[in-house]
C-alpha atoms as a PDB file:
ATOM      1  CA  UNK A   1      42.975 -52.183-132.565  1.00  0.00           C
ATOM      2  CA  UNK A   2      39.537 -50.938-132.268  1.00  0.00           C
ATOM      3  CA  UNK A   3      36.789 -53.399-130.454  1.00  0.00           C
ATOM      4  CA  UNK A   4      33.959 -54.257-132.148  1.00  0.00           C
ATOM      5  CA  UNK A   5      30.390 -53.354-130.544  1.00  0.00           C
ATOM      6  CA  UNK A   6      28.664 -55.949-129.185  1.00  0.00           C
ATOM      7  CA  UNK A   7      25.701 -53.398-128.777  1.00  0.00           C
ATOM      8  CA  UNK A   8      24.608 -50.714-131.146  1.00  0.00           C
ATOM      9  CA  UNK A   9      24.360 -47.225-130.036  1.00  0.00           C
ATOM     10  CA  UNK A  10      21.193 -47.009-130.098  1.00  0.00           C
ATOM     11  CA  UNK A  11      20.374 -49.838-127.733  1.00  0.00           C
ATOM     12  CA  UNK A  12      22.548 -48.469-125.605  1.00  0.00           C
ATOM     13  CA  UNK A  13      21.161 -44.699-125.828  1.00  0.00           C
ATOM     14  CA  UNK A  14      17.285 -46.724-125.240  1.00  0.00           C
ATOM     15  CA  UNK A  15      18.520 -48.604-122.060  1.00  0.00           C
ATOM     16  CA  UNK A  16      20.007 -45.204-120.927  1.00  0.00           C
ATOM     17  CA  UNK A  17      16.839 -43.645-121.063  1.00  0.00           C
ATOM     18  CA  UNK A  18      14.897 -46.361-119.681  1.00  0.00           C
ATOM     19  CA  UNK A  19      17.436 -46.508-116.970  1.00  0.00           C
ATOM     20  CA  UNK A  20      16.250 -42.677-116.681  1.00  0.00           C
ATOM     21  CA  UNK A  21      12.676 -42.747-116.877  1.00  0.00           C
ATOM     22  CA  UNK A  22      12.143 -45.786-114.697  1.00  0.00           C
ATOM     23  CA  UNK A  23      14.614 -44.849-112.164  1.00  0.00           C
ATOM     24  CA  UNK A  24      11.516 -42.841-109.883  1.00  0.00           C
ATOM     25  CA  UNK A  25       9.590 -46.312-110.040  1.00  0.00           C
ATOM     26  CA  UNK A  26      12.228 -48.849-108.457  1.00  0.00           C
ATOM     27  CA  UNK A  27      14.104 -48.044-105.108  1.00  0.00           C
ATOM     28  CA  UNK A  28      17.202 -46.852-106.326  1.00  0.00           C
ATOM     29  CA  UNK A  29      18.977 -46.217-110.126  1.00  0.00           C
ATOM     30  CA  UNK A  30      20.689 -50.107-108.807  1.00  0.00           C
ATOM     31  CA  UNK A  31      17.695 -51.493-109.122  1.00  0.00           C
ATOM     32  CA  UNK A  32      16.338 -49.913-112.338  1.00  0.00           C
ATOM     33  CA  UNK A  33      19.688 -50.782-113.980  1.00  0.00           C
ATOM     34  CA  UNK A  34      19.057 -54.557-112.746  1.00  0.00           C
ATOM     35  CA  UNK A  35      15.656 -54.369-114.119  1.00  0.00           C
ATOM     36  CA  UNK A  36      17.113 -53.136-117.558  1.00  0.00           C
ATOM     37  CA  UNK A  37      19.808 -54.988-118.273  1.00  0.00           C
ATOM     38  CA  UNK A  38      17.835 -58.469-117.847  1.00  0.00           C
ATOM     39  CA  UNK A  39      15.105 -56.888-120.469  1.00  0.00           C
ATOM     40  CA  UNK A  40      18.469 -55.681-123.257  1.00  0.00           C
ATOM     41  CA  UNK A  41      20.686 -58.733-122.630  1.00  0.00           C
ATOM     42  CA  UNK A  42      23.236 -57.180-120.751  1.00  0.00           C
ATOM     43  CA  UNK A  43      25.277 -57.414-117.372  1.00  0.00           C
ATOM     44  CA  UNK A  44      24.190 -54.661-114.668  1.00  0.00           C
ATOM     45  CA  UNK A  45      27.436 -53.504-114.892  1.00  0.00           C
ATOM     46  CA  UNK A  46      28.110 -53.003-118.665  1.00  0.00           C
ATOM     47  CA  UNK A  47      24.240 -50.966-118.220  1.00  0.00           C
ATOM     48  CA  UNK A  48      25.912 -48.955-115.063  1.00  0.00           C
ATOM     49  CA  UNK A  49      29.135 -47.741-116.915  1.00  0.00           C
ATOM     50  CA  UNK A  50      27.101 -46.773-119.996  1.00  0.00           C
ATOM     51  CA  UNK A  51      24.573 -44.927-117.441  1.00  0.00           C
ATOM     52  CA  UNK A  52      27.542 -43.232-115.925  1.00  0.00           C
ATOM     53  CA  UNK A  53      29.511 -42.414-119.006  1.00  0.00           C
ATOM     54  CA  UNK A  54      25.525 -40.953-120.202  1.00  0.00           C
ATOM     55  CA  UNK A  55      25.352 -39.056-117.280  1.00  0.00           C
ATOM     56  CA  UNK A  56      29.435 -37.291-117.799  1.00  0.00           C
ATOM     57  CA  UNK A  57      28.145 -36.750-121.273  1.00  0.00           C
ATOM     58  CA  UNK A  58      24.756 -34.515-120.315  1.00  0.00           C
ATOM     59  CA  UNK A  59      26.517 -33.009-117.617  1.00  0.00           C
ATOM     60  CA  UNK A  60      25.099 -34.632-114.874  1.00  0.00           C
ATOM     61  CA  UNK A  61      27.912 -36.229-113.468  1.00  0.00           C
ATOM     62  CA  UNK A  62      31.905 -34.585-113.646  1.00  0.00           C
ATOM     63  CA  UNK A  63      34.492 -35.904-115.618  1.00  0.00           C
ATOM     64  CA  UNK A  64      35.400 -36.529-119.118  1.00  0.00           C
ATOM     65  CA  UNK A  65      33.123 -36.874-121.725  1.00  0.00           C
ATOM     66  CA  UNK A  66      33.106 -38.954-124.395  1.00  0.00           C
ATOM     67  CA  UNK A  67      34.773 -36.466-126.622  1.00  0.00           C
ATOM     68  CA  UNK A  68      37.325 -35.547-124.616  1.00  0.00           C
ATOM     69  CA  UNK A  69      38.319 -38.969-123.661  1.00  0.00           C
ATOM     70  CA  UNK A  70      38.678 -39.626-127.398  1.00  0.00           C
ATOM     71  CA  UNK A  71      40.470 -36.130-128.177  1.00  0.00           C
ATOM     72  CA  UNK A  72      42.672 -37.588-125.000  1.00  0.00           C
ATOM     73  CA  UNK A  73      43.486 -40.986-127.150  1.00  0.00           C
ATOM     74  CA  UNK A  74      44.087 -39.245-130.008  1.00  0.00           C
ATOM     75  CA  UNK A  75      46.946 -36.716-128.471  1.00  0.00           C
ATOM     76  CA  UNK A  76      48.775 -39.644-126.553  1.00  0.00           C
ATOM     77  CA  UNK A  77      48.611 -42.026-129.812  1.00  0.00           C
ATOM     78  CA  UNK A  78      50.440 -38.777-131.646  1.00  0.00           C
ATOM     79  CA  UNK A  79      52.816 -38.085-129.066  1.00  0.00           C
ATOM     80  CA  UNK A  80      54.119 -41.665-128.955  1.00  0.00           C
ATOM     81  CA  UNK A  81      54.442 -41.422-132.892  1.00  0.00           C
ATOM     82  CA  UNK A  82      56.511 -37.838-132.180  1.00  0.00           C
ATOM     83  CA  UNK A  83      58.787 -39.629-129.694  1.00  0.00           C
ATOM     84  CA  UNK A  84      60.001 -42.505-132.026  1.00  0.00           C
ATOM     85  CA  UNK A  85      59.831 -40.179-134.614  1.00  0.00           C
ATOM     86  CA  UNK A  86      62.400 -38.174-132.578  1.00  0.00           C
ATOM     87  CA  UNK A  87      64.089 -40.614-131.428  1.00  0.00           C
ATOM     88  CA  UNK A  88      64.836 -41.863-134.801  1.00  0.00           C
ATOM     89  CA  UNK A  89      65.996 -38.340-135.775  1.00  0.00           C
ATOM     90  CA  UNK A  90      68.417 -38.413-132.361  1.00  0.00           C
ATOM     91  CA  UNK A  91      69.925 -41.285-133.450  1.00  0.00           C
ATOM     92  CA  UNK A  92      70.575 -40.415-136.765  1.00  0.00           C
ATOM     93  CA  UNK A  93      71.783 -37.449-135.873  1.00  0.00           C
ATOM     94  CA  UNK A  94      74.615 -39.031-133.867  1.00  0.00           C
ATOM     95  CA  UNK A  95      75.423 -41.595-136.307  1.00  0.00           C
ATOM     96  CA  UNK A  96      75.813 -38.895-138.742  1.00  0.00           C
ATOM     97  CA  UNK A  97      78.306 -36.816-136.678  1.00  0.00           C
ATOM     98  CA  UNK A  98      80.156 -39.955-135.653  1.00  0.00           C
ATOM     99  CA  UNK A  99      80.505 -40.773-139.301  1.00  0.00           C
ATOM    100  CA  UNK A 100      81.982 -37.096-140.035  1.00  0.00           C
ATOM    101  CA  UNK A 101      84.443 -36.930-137.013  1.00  0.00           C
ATOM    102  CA  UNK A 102      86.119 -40.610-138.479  1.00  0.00           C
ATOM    103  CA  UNK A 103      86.497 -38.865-141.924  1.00  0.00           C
ATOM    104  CA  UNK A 104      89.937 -38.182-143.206  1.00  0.00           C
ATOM    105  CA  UNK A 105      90.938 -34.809-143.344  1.00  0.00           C
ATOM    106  CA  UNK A 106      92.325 -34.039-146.725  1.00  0.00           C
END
């Protein structure tokens, strides 16, 4: 089940970039993500992940991007669907050949 935004995407993108363009003026990105997150309503923290998850996205930092991650969530959520699916087939499949071994030969 999907969580519902407590912030759009766009206030998120414009705290980014504040985050960004203010970061020169205070002594450290900490402190311009403090500075932020009182102004948009938001814990320092929640600011810092979507700063870092910003900065994977542009390049700026390695790991997955948003995209990936998502592609990611997408392939396990279909392979656990394949493996019951499978499963499902397995045990059919031995119920069926059970079933035909107790036949009576004619």
């Amino acid at each position: 089940m999907k969580r519902v935004a407590k912030y759009s995407p766009e206030t998120r993108e414009r705290a980014v970039r504040l985050v960004w363009e203010t970061e020169a003026e205070h002594g450290s990105q900490w402190a311009a993500i403090v500075s932020i997150s009182e102004k948009v309503g938001c814990t320092a923290e929640t600011l810092r992940k979507w700063v870092r998850q910003a900065e994977r996205d542009t390049g700026r930092r390695p790991g997955p991007t948003t995209d990936s991650r998502e592609r990611i969530k997408e392939l396990e959520r279909e392979n656990r669907e394949l493996k019951r699916a499978n499963e499902i087939l397995r045990k059919a499949s031995a119920y069926f050949a059970q079933a035909e071994l107790d036949r009576r030969p004619r």
